[in-house]
Protein backbone atom coordinates (compact mmCIF):
# COMPACT_ATOMS: atom_id res chain seq x y z
CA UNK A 1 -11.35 -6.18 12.07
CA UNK A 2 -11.17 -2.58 11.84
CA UNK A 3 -10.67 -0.99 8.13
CA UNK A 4 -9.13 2.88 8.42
CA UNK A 5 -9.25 4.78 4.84
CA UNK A 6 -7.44 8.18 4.46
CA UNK A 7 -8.54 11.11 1.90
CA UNK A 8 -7.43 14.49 1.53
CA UNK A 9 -3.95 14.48 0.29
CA UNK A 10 -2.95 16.17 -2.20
CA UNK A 11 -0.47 18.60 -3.96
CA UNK A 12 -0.18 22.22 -2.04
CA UNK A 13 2.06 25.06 -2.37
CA UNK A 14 4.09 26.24 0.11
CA UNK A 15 2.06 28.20 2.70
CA UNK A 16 -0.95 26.07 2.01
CA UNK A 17 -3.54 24.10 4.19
CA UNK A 18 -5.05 20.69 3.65
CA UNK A 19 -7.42 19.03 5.71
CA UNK A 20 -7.13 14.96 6.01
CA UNK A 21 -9.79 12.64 7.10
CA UNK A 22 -9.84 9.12 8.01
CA UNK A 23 -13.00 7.12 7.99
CA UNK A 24 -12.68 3.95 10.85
CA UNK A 25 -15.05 0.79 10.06
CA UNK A 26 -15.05 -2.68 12.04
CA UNK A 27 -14.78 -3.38 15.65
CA UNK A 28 -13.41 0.12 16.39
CA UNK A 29 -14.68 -0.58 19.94
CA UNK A 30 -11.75 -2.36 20.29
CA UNK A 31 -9.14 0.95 19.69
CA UNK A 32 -9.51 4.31 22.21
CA UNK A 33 -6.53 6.05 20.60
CA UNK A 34 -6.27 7.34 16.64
CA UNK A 35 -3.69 9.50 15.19
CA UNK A 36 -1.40 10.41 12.18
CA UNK A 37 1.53 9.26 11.22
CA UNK A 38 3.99 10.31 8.44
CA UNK A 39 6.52 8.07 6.48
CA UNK A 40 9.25 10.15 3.84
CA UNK A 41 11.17 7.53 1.49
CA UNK A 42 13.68 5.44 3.65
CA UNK A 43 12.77 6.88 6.77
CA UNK A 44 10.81 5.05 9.64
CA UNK A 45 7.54 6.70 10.53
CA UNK A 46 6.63 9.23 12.75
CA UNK A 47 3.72 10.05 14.59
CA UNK A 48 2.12 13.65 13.77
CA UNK A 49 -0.51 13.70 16.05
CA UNK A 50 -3.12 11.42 18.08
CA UNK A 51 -6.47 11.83 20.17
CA UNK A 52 -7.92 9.72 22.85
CA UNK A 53 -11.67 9.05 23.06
CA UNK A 54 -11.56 11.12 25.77
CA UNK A 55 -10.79 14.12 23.37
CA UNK A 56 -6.85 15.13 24.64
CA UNK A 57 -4.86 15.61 21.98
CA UNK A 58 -1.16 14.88 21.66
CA UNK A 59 1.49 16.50 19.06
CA UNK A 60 4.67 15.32 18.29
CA UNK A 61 6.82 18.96 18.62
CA UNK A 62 5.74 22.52 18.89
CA UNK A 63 6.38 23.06 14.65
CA UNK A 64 3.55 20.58 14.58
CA UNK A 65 1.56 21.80 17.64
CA UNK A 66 1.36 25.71 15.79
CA UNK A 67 0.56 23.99 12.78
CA UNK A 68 -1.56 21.11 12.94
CA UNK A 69 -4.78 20.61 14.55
CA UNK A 70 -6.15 17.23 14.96
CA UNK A 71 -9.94 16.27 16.20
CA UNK A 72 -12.21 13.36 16.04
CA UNK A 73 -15.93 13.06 15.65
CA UNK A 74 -17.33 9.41 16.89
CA UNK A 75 -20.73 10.26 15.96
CA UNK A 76 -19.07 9.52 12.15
CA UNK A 77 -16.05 7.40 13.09
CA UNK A 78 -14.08 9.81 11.54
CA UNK A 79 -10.59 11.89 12.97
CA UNK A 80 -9.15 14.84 11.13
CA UNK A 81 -5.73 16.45 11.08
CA UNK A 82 -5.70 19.91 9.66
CA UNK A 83 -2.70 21.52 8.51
CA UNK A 84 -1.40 25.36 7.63
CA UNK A 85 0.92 27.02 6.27
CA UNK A 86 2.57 23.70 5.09
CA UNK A 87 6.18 23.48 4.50
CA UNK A 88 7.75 21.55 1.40
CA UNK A 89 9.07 19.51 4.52
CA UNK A 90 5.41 17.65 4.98
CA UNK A 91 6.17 16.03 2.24
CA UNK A 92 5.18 12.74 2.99
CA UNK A 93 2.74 9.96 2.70
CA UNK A 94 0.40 10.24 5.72
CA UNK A 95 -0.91 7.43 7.72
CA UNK A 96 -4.29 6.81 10.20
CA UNK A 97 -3.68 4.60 13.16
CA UNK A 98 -6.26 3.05 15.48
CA UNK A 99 -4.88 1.56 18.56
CA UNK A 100 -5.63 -0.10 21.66
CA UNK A 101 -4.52 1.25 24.92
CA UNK A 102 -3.45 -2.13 26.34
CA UNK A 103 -3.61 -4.69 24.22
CA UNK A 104 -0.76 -4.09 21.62
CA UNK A 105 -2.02 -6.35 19.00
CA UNK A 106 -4.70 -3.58 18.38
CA UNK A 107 -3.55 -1.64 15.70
CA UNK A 108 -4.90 -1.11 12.51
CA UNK A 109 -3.57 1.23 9.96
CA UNK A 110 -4.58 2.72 7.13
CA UNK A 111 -3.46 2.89 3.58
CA UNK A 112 -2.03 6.11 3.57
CA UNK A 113 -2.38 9.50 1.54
CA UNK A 114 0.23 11.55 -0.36
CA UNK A 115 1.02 15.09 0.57
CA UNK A 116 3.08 16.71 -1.92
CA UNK A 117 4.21 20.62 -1.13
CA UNK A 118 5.70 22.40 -3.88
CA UNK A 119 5.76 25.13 -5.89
């Protein structure tokens, strides 16, 4: 019902900045919330960031909060995380999320992009 596609990963060096976008599609009236999540290999994933429709903006710690910036633009269905001075740490496959506020079943996520950070 509602089809999220990530772009902007990609292989960095240390120090670098990436920008990632998600495109949302469907019945996105249904979801108020998006965000990003990050998965590394055998680890559960963990939310980066996320944005209500009402434009607040939530980070998981304060590494992420001086680094990241995340922002949405409904007029294109679209939210955005951008990231400095990345660490070879953010390694990870990142992940958009659409979600409902009270009804759980809500969720949609996307396929995911790879963020590499090495030298």
């Amino acid at each position: 019902q509602v089809q999220l596609v990530e772009s902007g990963g990609g292989l960095v060096q240390p120090g670098g900045s990436l920008r990632l976008s998600c495109v949302a599609s469907g019945n996105i009236f249904k979801t108020q919330v998006m965000g990003w999540y990050r998965q590394a290999p055998g680890k559960q994933r963990e939310l980066v960031a996320e944005i209500t429709s009402l434009n607040n903006p939530t980070y998981a710690d304060d590494d992420v909060r001086g680094r990241f910036t995340i922002s949405r633009d409904d007029s294109k269905n679209m939210v955005y995380l951008q990231m400095h001075n990345l660490k070879p740490e953010d390694t990870d496959v990142y992940y958009c999320n659409a979600r409902n506020l009270v009804v759980s079943r809500y969720e949609y996520w996307g396929q995911g992009t790879q963020v590499i950070v090495s030298a």
